[in-house]
N, C-alpha and C. Protein backbone atom coordinates (compact mmCIF):
# COMPACT_ATOMS: atom_id res chain seq x y z
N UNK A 1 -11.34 27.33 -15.57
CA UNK A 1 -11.19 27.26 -17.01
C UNK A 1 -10.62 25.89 -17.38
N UNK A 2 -11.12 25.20 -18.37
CA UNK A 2 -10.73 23.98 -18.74
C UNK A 2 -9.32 23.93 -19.25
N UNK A 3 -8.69 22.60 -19.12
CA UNK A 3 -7.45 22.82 -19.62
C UNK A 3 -7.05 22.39 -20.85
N UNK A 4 -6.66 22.96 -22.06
CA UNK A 4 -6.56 22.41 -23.53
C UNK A 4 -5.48 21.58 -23.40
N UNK A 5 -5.51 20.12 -23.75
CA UNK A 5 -4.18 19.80 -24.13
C UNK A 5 -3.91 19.36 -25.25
N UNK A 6 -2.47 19.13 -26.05
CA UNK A 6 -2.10 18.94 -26.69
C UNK A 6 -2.46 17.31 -27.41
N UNK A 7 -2.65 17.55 -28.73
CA UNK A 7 -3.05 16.43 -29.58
C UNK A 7 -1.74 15.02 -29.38
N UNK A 8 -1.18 15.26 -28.78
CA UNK A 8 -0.32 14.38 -28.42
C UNK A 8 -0.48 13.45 -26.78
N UNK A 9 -1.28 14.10 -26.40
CA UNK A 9 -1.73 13.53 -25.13
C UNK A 9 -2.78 12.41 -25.98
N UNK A 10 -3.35 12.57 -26.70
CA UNK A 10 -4.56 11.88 -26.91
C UNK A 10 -3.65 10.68 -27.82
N UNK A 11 -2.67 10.91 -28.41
CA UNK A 11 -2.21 9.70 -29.27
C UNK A 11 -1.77 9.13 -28.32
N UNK A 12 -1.15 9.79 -26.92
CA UNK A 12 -0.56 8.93 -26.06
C UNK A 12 -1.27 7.79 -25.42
N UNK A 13 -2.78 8.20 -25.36
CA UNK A 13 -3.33 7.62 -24.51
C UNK A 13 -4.94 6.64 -25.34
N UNK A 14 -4.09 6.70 -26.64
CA UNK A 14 -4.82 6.11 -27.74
C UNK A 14 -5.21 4.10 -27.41
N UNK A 15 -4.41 3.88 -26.38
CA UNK A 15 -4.58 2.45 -26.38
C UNK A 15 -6.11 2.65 -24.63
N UNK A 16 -5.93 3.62 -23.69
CA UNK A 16 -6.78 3.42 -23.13
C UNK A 16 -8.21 3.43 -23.39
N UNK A 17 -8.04 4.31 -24.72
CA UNK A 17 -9.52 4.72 -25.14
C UNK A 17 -10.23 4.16 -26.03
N UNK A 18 -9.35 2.84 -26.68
CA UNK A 18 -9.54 1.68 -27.16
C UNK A 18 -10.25 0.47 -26.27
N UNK A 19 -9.41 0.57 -25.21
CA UNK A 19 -10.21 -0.52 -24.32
C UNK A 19 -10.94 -0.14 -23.27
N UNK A 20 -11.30 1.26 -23.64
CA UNK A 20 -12.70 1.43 -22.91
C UNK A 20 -13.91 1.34 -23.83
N UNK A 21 -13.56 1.66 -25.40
CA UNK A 21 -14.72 1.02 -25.90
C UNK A 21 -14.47 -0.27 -26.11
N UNK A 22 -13.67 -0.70 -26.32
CA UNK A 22 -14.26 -2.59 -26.36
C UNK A 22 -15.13 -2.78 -25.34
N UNK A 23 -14.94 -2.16 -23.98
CA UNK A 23 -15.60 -2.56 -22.85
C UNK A 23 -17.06 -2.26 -22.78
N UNK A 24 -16.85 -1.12 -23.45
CA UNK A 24 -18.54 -0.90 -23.69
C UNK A 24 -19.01 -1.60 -24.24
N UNK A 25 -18.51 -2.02 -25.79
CA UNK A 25 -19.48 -2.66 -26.70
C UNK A 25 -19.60 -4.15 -26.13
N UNK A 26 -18.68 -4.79 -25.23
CA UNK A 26 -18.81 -5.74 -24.85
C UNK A 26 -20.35 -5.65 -23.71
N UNK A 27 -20.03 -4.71 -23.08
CA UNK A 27 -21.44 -4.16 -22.23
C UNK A 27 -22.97 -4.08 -22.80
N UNK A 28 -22.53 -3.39 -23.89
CA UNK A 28 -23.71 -3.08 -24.88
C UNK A 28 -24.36 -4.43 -25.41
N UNK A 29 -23.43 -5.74 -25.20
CA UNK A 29 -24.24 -6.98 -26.08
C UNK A 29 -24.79 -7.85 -24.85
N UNK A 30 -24.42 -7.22 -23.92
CA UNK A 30 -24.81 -8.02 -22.44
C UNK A 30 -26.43 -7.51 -22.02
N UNK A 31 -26.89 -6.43 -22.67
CA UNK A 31 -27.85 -5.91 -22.42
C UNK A 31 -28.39 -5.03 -23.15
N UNK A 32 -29.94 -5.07 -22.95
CA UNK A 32 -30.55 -4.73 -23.84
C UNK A 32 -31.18 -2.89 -23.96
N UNK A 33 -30.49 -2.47 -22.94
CA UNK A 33 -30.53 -1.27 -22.22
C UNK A 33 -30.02 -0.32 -23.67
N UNK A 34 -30.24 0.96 -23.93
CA UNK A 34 -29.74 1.72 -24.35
C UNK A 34 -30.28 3.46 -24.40
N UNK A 35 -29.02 4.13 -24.59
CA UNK A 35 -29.02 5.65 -24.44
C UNK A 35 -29.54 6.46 -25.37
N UNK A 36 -30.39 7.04 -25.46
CA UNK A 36 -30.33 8.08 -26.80
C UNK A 36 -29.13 8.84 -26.70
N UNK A 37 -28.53 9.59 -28.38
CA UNK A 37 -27.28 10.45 -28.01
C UNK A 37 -27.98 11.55 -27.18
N UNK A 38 -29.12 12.29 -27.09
CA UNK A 38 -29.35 13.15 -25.99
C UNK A 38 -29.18 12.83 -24.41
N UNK A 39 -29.55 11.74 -24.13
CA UNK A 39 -29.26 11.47 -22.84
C UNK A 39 -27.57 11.37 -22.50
N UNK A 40 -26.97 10.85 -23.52
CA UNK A 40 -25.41 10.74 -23.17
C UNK A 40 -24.55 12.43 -23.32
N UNK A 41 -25.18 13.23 -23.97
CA UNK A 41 -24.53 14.10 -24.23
C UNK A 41 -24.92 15.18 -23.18
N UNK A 42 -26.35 15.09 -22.70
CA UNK A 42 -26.91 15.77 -21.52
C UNK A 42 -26.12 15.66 -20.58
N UNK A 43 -25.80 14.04 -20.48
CA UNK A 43 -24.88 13.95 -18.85
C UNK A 43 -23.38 14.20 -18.70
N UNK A 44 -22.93 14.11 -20.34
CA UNK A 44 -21.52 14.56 -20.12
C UNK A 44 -21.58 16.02 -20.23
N UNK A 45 -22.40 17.03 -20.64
CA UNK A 45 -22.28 18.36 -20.72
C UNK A 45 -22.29 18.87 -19.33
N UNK A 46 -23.47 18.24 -18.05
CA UNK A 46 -23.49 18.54 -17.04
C UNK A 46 -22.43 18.33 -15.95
N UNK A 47 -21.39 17.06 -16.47
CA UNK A 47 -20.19 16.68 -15.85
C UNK A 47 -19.01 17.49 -15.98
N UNK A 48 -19.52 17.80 -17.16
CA UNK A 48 -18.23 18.81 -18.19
C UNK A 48 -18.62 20.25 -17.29
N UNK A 49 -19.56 20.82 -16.76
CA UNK A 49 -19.84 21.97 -16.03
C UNK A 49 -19.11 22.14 -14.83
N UNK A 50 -19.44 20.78 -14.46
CA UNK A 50 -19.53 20.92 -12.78
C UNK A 50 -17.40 20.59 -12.56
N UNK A 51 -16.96 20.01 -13.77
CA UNK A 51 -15.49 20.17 -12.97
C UNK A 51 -14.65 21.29 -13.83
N UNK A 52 -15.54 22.20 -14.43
CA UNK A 52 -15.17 23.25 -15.13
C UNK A 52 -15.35 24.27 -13.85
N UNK A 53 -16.68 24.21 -12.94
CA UNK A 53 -16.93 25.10 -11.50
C UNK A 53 -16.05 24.62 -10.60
N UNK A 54 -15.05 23.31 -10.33
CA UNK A 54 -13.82 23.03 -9.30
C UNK A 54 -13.03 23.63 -9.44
């Protein structure tokens, strides 16, 4: 069972999740590659399964 946490974890950790998108969008101008939201949401739903089954 997944674990809920508290909305305070996420303010805590509000500066990492900042500079993981800069990193992307910095990624995103390096190349011309891109995701549909189905493909991104396909692969996090299937990630989201499999450490929900650990």
């Amino acid at each position: 069972m997944p674990q809920i946490r508290p909305v305070s974890d996420l303010r805590n950790r509000f500066a990492d999740v900042y500079f993981k998108l800069k990193k992307a969008e910095i990624q995103a101008k390096q190349t011309s590659q891109r995701f549909s939201h189905k493909e991104v949401f396909d692969d996090l739903k299937k990630t989201l399964q499999e450490k929900c089954r650990d």
